[in-house]
Protein backbone atom coordinates (compact mmCIF):
# COMPACT_ATOMS: atom_id res chain seq x y z
CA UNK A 1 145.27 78.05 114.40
CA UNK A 2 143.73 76.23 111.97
CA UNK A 3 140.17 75.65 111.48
CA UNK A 4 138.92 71.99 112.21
CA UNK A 5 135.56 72.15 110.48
CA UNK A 6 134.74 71.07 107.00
CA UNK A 7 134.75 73.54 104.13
CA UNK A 8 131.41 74.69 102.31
CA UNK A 9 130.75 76.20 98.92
CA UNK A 10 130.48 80.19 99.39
CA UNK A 11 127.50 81.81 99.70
CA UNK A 12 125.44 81.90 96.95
CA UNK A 13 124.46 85.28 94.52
CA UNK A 14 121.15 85.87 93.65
CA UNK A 15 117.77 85.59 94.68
CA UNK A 16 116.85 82.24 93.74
CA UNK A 17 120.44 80.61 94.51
CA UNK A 18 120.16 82.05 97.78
CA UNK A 19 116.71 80.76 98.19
CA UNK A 20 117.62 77.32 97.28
CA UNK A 21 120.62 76.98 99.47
CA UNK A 22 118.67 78.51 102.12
CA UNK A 23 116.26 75.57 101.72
CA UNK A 24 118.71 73.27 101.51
CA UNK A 25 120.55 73.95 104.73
CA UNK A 26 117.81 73.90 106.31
CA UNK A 27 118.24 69.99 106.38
CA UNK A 28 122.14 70.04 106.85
CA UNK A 29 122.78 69.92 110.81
CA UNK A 30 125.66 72.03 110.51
CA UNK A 31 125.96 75.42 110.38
CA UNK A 32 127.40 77.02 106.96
CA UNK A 33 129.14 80.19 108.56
CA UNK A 34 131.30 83.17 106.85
CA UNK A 35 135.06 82.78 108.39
CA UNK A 36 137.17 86.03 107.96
CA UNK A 37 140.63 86.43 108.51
CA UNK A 38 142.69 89.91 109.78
CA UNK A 39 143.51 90.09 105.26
CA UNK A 40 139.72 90.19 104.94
CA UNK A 41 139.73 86.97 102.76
CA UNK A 42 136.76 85.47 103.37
CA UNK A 43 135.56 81.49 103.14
CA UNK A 44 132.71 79.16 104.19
CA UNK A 45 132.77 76.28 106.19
CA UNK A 46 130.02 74.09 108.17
CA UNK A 47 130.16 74.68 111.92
CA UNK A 48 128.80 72.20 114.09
CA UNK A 49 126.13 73.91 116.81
CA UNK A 50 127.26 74.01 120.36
CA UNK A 51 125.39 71.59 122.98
CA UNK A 52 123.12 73.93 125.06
CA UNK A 53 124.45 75.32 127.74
CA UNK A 54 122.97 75.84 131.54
CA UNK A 55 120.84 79.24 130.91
CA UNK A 56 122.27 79.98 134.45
CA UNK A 57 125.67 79.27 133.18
CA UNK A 58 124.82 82.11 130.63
CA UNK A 59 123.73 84.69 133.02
CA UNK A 60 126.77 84.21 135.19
CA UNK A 61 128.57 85.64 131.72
CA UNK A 62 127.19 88.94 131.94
CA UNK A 63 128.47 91.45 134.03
CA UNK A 64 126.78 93.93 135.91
CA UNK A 65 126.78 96.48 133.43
CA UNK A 66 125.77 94.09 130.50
CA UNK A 67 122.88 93.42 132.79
CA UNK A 68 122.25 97.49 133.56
CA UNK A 69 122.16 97.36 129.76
CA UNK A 70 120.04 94.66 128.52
CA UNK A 71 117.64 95.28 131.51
CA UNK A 72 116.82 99.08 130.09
CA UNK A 73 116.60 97.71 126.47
CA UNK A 74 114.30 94.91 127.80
CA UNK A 75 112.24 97.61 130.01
CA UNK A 76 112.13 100.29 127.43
CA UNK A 77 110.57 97.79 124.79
CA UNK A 78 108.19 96.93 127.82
CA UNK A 79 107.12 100.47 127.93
CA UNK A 80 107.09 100.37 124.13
CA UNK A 81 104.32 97.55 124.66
CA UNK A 82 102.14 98.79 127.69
CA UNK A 83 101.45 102.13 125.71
CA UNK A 84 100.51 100.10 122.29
CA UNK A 85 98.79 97.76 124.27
CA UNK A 86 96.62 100.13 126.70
CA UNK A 87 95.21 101.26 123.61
CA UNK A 88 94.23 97.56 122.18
CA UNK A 89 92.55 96.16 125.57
CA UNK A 90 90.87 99.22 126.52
CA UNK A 91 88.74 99.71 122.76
CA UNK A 92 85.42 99.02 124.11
CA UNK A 93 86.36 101.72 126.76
CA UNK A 94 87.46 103.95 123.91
CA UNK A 95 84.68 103.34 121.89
CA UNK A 96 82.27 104.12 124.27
CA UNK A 97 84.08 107.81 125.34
CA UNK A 98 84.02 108.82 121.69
CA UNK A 99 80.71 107.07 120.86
CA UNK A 100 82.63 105.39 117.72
CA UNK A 101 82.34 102.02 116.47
CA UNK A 102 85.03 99.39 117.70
CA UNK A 103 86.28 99.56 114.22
CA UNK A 104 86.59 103.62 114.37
CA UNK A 105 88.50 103.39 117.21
CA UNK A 106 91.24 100.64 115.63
CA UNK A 107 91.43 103.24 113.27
CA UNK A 108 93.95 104.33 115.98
CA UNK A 109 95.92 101.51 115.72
CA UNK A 110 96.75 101.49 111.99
CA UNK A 111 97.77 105.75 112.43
CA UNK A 112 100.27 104.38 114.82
CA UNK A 113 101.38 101.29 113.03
CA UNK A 114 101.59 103.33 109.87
CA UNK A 115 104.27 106.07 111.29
CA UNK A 116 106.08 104.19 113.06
CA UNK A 117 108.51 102.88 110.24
CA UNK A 118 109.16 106.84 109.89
CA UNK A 119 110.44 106.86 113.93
CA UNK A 120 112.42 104.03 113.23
CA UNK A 121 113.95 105.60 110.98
CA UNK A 122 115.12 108.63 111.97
CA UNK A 123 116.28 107.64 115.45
CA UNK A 124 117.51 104.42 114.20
CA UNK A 125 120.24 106.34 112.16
CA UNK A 126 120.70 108.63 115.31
CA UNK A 127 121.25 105.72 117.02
CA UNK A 128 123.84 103.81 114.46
CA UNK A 129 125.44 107.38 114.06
CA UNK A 130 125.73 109.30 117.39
CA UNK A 131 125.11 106.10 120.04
CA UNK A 132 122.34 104.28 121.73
CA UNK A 133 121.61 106.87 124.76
CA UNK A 134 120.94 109.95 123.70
CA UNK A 135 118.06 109.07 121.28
CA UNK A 136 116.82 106.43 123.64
CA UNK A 137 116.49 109.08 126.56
CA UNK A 138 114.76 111.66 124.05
CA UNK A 139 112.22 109.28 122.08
CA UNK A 140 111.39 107.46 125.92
CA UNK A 141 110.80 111.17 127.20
CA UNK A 142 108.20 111.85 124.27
CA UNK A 143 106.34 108.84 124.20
CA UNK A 144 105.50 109.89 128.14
CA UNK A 145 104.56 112.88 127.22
CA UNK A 146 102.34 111.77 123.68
CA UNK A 147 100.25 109.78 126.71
CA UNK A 148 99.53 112.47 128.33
CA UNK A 149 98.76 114.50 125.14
CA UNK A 150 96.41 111.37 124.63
CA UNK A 151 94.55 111.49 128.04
CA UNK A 152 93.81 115.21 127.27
CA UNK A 153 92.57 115.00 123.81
CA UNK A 154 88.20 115.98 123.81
CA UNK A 155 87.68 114.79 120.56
CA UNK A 156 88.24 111.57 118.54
CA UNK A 157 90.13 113.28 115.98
CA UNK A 158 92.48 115.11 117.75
CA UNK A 159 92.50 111.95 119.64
CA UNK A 160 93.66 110.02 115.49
CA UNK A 161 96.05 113.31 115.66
CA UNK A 162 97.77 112.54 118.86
CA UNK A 163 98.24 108.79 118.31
CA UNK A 164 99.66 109.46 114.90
CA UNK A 165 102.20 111.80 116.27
CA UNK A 166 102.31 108.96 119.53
CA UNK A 167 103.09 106.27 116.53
CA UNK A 168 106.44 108.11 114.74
CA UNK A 169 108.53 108.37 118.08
CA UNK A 170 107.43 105.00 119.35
CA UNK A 171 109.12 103.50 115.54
CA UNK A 172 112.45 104.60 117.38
CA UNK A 173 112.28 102.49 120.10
CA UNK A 174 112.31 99.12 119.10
CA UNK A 175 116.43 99.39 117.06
CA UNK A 176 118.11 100.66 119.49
CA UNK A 177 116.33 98.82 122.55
CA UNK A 178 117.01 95.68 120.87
CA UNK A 179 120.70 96.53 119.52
CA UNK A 180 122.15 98.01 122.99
CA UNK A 181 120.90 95.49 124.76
CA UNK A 182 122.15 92.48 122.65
CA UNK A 183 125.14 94.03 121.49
CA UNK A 184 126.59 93.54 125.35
CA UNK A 185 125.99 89.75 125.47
CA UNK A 186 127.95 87.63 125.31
CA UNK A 187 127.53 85.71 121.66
CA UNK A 188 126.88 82.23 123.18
CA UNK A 189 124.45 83.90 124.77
CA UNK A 190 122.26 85.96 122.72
CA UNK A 191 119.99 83.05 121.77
CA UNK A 192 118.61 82.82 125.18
CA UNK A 193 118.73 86.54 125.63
CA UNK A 194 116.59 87.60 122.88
CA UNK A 195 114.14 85.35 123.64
CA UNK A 196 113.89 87.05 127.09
CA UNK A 197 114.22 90.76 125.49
CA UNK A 198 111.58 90.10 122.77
CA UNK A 199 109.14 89.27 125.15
CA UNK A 200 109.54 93.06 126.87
CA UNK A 201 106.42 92.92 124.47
CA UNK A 202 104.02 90.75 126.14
CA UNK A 203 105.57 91.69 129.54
CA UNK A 204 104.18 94.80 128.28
CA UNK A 205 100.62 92.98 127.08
CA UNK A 206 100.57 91.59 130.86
CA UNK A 207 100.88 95.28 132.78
CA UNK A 208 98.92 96.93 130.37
CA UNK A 209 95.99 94.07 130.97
CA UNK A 210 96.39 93.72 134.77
CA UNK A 211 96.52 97.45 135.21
CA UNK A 212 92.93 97.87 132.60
CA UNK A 213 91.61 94.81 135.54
CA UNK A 214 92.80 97.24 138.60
CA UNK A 215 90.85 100.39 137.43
CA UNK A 216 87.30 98.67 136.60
CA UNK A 217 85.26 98.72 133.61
CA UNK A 218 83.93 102.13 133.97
CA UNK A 219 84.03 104.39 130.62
CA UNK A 220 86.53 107.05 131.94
CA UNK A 221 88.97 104.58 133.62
CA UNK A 222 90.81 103.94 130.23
CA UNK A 223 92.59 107.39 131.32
CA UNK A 224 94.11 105.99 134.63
CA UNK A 225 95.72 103.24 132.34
CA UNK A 226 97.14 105.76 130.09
CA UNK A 227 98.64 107.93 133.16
CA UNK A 228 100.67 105.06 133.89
CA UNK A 229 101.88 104.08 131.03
CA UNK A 230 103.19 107.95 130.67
CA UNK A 231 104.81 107.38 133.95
CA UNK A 232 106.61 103.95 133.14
CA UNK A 233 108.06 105.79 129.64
CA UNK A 234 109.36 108.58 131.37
CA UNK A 235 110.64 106.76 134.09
CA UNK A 236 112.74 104.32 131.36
CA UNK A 237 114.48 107.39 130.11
CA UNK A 238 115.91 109.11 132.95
CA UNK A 239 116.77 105.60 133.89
CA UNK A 240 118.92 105.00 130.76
CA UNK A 241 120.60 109.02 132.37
CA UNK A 242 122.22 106.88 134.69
CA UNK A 243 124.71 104.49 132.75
CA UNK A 244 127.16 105.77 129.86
CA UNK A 245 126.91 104.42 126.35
CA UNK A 246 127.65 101.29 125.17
CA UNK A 247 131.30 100.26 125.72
CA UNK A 248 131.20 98.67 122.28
CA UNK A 249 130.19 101.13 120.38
CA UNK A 250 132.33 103.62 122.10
CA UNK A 251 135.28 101.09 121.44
CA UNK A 252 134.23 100.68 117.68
CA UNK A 253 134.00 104.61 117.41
CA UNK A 254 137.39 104.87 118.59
CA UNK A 255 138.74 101.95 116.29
CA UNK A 256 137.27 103.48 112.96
CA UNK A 257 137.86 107.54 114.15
CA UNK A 258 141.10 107.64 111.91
CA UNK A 259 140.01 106.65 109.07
CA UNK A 260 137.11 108.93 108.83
CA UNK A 261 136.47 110.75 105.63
CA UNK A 262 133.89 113.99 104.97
CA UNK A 263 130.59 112.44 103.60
CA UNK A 264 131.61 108.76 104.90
CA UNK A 265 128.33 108.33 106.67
CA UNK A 266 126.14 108.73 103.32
CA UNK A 267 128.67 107.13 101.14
CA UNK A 268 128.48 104.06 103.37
CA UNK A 269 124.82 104.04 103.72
CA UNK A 270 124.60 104.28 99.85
CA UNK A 271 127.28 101.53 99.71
CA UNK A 272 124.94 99.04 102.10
CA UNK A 273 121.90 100.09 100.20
CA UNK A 274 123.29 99.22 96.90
CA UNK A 275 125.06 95.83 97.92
CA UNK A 276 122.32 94.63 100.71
CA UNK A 277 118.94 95.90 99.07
CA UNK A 278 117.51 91.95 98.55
CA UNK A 279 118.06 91.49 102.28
CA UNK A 280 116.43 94.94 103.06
CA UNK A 281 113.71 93.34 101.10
CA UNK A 282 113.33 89.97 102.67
CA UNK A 283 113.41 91.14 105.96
CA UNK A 284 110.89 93.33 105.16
CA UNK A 285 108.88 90.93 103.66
CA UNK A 286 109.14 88.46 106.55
CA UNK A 287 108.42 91.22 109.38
CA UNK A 288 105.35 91.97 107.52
CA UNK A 289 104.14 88.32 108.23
CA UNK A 290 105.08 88.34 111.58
CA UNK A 291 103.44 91.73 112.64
CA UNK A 292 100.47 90.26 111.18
CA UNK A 293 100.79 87.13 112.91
CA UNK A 294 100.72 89.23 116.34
CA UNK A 295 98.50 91.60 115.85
CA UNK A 296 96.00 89.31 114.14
CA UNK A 297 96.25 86.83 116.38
CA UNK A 298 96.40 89.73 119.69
CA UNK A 299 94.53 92.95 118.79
CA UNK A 300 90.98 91.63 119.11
CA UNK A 301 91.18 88.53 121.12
CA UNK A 302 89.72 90.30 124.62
CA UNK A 303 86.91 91.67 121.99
CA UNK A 304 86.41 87.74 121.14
CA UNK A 305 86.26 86.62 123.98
CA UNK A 306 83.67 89.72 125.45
CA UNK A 307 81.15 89.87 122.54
CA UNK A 308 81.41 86.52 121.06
CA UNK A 309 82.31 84.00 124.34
CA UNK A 310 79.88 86.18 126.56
CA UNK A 311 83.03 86.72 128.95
CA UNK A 312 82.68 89.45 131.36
CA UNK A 313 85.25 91.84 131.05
CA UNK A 314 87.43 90.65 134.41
CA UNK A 315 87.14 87.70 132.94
CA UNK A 316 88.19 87.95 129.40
CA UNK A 317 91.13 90.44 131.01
CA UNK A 318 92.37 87.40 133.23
CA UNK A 319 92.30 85.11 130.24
CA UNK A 320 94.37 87.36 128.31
CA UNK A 321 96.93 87.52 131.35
CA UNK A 322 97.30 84.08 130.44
CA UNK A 323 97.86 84.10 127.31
CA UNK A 324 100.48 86.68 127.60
CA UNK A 325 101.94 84.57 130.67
CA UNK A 326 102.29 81.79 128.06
CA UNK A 327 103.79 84.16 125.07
CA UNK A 328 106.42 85.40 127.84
CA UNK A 329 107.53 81.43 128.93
CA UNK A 330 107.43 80.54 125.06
CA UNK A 331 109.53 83.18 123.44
CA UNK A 332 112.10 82.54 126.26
CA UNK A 333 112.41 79.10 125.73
CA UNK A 334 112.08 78.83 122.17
CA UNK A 335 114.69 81.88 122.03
CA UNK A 336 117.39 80.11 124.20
CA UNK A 337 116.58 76.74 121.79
CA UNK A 338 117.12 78.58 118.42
CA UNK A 339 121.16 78.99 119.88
CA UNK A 340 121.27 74.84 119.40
CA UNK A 341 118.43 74.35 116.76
CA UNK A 342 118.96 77.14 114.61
CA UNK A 343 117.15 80.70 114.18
CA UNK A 344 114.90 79.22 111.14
CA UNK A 345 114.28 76.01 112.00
CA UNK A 346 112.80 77.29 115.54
CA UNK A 347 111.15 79.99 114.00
CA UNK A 348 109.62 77.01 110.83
CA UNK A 349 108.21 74.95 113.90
CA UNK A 350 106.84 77.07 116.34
CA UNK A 351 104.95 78.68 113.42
CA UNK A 352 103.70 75.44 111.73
CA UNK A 353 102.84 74.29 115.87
CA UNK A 354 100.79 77.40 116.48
CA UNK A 355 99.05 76.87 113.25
CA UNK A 356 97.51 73.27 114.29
CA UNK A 357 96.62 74.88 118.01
CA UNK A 358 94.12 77.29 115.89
CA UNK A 359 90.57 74.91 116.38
CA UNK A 360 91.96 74.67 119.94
CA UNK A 361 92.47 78.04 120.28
CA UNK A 362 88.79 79.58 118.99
CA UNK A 363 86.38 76.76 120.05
CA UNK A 364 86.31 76.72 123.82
CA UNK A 365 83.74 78.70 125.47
CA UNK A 366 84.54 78.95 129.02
CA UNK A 367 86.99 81.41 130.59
CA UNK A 368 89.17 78.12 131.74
CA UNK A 369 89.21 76.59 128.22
CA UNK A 370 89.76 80.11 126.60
CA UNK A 371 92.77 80.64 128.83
CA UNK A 372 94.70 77.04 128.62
CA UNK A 373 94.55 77.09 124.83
CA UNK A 374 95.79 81.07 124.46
CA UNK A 375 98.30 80.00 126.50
CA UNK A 376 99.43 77.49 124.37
CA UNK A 377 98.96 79.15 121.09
CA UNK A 378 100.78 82.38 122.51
CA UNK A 379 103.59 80.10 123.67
CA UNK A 380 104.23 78.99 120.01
CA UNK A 381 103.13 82.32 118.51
CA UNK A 382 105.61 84.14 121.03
CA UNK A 383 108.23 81.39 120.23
CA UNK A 384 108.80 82.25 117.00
CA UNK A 385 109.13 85.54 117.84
CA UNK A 386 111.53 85.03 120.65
CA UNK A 387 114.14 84.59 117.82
CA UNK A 388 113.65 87.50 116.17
CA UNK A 389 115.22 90.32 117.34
CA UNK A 390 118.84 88.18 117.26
CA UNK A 391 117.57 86.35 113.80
CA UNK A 392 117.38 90.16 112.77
CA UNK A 393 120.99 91.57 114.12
CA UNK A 394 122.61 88.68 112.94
CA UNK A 395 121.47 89.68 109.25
CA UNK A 396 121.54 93.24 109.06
CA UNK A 397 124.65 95.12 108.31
CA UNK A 398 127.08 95.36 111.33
CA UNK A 399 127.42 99.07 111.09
CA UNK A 400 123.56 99.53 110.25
CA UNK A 401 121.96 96.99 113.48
CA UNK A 402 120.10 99.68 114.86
CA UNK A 403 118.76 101.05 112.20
CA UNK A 404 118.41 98.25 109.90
CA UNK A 405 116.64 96.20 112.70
CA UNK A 406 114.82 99.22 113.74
CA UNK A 407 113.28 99.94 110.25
CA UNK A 408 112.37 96.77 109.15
CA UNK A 409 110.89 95.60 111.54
CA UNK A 410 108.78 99.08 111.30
CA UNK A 411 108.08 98.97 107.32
CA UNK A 412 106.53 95.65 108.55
CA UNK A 413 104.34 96.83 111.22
CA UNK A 414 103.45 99.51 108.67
CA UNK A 415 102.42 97.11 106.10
CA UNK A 416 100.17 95.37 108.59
CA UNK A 417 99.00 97.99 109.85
CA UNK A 418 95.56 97.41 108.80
CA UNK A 419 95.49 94.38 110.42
CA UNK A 420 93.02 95.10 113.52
CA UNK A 421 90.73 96.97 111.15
CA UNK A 422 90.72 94.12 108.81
CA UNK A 423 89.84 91.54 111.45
CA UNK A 424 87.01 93.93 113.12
CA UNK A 425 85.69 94.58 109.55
CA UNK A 426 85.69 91.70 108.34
CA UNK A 427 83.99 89.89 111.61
CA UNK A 428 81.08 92.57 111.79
CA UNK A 429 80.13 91.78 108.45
CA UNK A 430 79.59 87.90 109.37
CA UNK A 431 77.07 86.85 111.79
CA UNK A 432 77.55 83.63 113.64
CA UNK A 433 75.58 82.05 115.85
CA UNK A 434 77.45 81.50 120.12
CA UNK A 435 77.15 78.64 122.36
CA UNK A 436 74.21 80.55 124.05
CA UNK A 437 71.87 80.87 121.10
CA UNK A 438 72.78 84.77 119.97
CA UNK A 439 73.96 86.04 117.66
CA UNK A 440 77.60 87.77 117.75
CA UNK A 441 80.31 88.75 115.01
CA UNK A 442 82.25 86.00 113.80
CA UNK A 443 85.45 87.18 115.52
CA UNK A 444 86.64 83.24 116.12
CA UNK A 445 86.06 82.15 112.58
CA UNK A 446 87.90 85.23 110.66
CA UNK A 447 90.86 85.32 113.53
CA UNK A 448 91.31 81.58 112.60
CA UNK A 449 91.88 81.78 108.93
CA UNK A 450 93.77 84.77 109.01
CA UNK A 451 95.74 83.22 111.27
CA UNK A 452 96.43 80.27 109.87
CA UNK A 453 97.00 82.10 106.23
CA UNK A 454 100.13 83.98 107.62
CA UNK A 455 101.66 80.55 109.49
CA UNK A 456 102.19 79.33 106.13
CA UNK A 457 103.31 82.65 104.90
CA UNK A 458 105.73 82.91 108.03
CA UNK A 459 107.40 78.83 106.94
CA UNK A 460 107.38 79.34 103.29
CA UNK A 461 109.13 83.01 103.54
CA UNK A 462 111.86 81.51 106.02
CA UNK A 463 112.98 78.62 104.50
CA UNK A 464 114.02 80.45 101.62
CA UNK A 465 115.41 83.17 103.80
CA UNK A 466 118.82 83.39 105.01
CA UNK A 467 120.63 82.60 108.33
CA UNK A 468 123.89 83.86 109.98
CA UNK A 469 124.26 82.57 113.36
CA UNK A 470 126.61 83.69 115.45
CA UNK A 471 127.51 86.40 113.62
CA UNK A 472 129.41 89.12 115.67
CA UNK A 473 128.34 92.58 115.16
CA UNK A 474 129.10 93.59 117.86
CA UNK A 475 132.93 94.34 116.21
CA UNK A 476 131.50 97.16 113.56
CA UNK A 477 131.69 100.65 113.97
CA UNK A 478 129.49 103.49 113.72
CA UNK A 479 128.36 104.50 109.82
CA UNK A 480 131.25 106.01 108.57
CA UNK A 481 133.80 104.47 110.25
CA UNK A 482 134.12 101.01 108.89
CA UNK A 483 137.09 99.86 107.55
CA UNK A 484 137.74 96.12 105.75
CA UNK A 485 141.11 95.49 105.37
CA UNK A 486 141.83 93.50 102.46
CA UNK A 487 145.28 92.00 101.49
CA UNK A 488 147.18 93.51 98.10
CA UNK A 489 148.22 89.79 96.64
CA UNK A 490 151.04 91.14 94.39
CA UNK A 491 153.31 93.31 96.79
CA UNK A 492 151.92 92.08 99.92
CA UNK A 493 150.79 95.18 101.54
CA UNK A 494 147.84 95.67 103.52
CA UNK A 495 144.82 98.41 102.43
CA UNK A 496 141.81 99.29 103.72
CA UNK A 497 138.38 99.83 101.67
CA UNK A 498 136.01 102.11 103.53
CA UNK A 499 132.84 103.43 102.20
CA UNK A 500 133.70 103.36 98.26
CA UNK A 501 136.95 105.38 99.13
CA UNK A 502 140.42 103.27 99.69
CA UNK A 503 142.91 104.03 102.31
CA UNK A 504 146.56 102.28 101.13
CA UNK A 505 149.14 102.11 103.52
CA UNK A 506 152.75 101.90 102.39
CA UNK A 507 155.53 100.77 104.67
CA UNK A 508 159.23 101.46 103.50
CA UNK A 509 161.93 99.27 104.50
CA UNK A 510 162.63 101.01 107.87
CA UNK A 511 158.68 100.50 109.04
CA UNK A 512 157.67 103.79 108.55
CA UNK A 513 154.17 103.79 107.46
CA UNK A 514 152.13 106.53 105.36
CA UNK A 515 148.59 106.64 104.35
CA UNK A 516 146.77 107.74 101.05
CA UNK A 517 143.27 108.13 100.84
CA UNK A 518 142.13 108.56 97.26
CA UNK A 519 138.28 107.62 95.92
CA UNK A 520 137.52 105.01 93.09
């Protein structure tokens, strides 16, 4: 059947071209989308969005065992957060065990930040190669285990040594939560449901906080936090023991087996690499904004609100439940919105919103005030991120989501790594003067600027970015066992390009068919 919609020019080569008709179509209503036929002949045309559907309506598309799925993907990137996270709410705990500075001990942070790209990785490929489950239940295993390694460790550097180890395998969690679980959705869908899998991570924020308010302020109680944390990873990975792999990727497997050649896996990677590099780059680029917008805007808030707000530590923990409360409603929301509104012009707004909520957000001085505006600021903040990890599948290669996603997103946390020890630095060095006459370090004043830096970063990097809504993925095989087909125009034939090799298949006249496989 014919397509109704109206034809567009193709996509455009290049960095700048693609930046300006990025920025263009920003202001077009319409979707420009890729439209591929079974010849592989591919054209552009602009697709109007769908109306929003009932988010009920949506759920009722997923079966049961899309919903086994998406619910371990959305729990194991909740573990993923609780462990990062008991570490970030618990510093002054931390600091006072080890007698280090508050800075010392966010030296912790960047170790882990800074290996985790390497995790990503390496059980990102596992993942795109071999299947979701078998590196999920391994690297969920681990990270249990590294938090009990943690809990154990008597000094502060084999403390540094055990989070750095902690920080490669929790790199591999983030691909293939995010892939297996969107993968099963339906593609309608997927807006709403990243927005609910994305924030696993301040679901994660939330248990992590209201389990540091159970066990008390005392020094040693940071351990009890980290015991269950190792419990919750653990559990997450015999959990994912109980359901098979992912019916897709088993199907795609199956699909592509045939055409398998020795060596297709690196060929193909070196293919992707080679024709996909600038988008490697970009998202790169634009993950490294938003890891600093989180962290920067995260990592030292409960210190803010302790040392410079004079917020007891219940108190600043309960305002940061809030905050989080707000990041989990936003991200949802905003997530199930980008579906009708678009991935970048969601992600444009919320950013730009959050930006203007930053006087707001550092200014108040009670715990009330504290809490209503990080709510608000975290809805936006978490909005924008909400979007992501679909924004993300929908642009890496088919054949590459987990690892792609995985990595990127990684390189980017790696990148920003810093970002807690830049904050604390920089807000020790400046003395400001509180509502109660002391003096404090400025941690309002430098989380404000920072903050509002990287909004502008995050708008100005995706309007020039690139968008592929509804984009199905789901259809490509593991590495290695891709194959395009792409029609022969002169005799009519139909052969297949796979991983810089090309498989021709000639049919005689009595239907017979026979395949060649030959390299170019």
């Amino acid at each position: 059947m014919a397509s109704t919609n109206r034809p567009a020019d193709p996509l455009a080569k290049g960095t700048f071209a693609t930046a300006k008709q990025g920025f263009k179509d920003l202001f077009v209503w319409d979707q420009r989308v890729v439209v591929r036929n079974d010849y592989g002949e591919e054209h552009c045309e602009w697709q109007r969005p769908e109306p929003l559907k009932n988010p009920f309506t949506l759920f009722a598309q997923l079966r049961l065992r899309d919903w086994a799925y998406f619910s371990c993907g959305f729990l194991a990137w909740t573990a993923d957060a609780f462990d990062f996270h008991a570490l970030s709410i618990q510093t002054t705990k931390l600091a006072a065990y080890y007698n280090q500075s508050n800075t010392n001990i966010t030296t912790a942070i960047t170790l882990t930040l800074l290996l985790r790209s390497v995790g990503a990785a390496a059980f990102g490929l596992c993942g795109d190669k071999f299947g979701r489950k078998y590196p999920m239940i391994l690297n969920m295993v681990i990270l249990g285990l590294l938090q009990v390694a943690t809990i154990y460790a008597a000094t502060f550097q084999q403390f540094l040594a055990v989070r750095s180890l902690f920080g490669l395998f929790m790199g591999g969690v983030y691909g293939n939560a995010i892939s297996m679980a969107l993968e099963n959705c339906p593609t309608n869908a997927r807006g709403l449901m990243s927005g609910i899998l994305q924030q696993g991570y301040s679901f994660g924020y939330v248990l992590a906080a209201c389990a540091n308010l159970g066990v008390g302020g005392t020094t040693k109680s940071w351990k009890i936090v980290f015991w269950i944390g190792a419990g919750f990873s653990i559990a997450i990975g015999f959990m994912r023991v109980l359901f098979p792999e992912s019916k897709q990727f088993i199907e795609a497997k199956k699909a592509g087996k045939n055409g398998k050649t020795p060596g297709a896996f690196w060929v193909e990677s070196k293919a992707m690499l080679k024709k996909e590099w600038r988008m490697c780059v970009y998202c790169i680029i634009l993950m490294t904004w938003f890891n600093f917008y989180s962290h920067t805007s995260q990592d030292s808030y409960t210190t803010f609100m302790k040392e410079q707000k004079h917020l007891s530590s219940a108190g600043a923990t309960r305002a940061s439940i809030l905050m989080k409360t707000g990041a989990c409603v936003g991200g949802t929301i905003l997530g199930y919105t980008s579906q009708w509104f678009g991935r970048r012009r969601t992600i444009i707004c919320s950013a730009l919103i959050s930006g203007m909520l930053i006087p707001a957000w550092i200014l108040p001085t009670t715990e009330r005030g504290l809490s209503a505006s990080g709510f608000m600021i975290q809805f936006f903040v978490q909005g924008a991120w909400g979007v992501i990890p679909i924004h993300l599948s929908e642009l890496s290669p088919p054949a590459f989501r987990s690892s792609f996603v995985g990595i990127t997103y990684q390189l980017g946390n790696m990148i920003s790594s810093p970002s807690a020890q830049i904050v604390n630095a920089a807000a020790e060095g400046i003395m400001i003067t509180t509502s109660k006459g002391t003096k404090s370090k400025a941690y309002g004043p430098v989380m404000g600027v920072a903050t509002a830096i990287i909004v502008i970063g995050i708008a100005v990097t995706t309007a020039l970015g690139p968008e592929k809504k509804g984009r199905h993925f789901e259809e490509a095989g593991p590495i290695g066992t891709n194959v395009v087909p792409v029609k022969d125009i002169e005799s009519g034939s139909v052969r297949s390009e796979k991983d810089g090799a090309k498989a021709i298949e000639l049919t005689d006249e009595t239907g017979n068919g026979k395949t060649n496989v030959e390299k170019v």
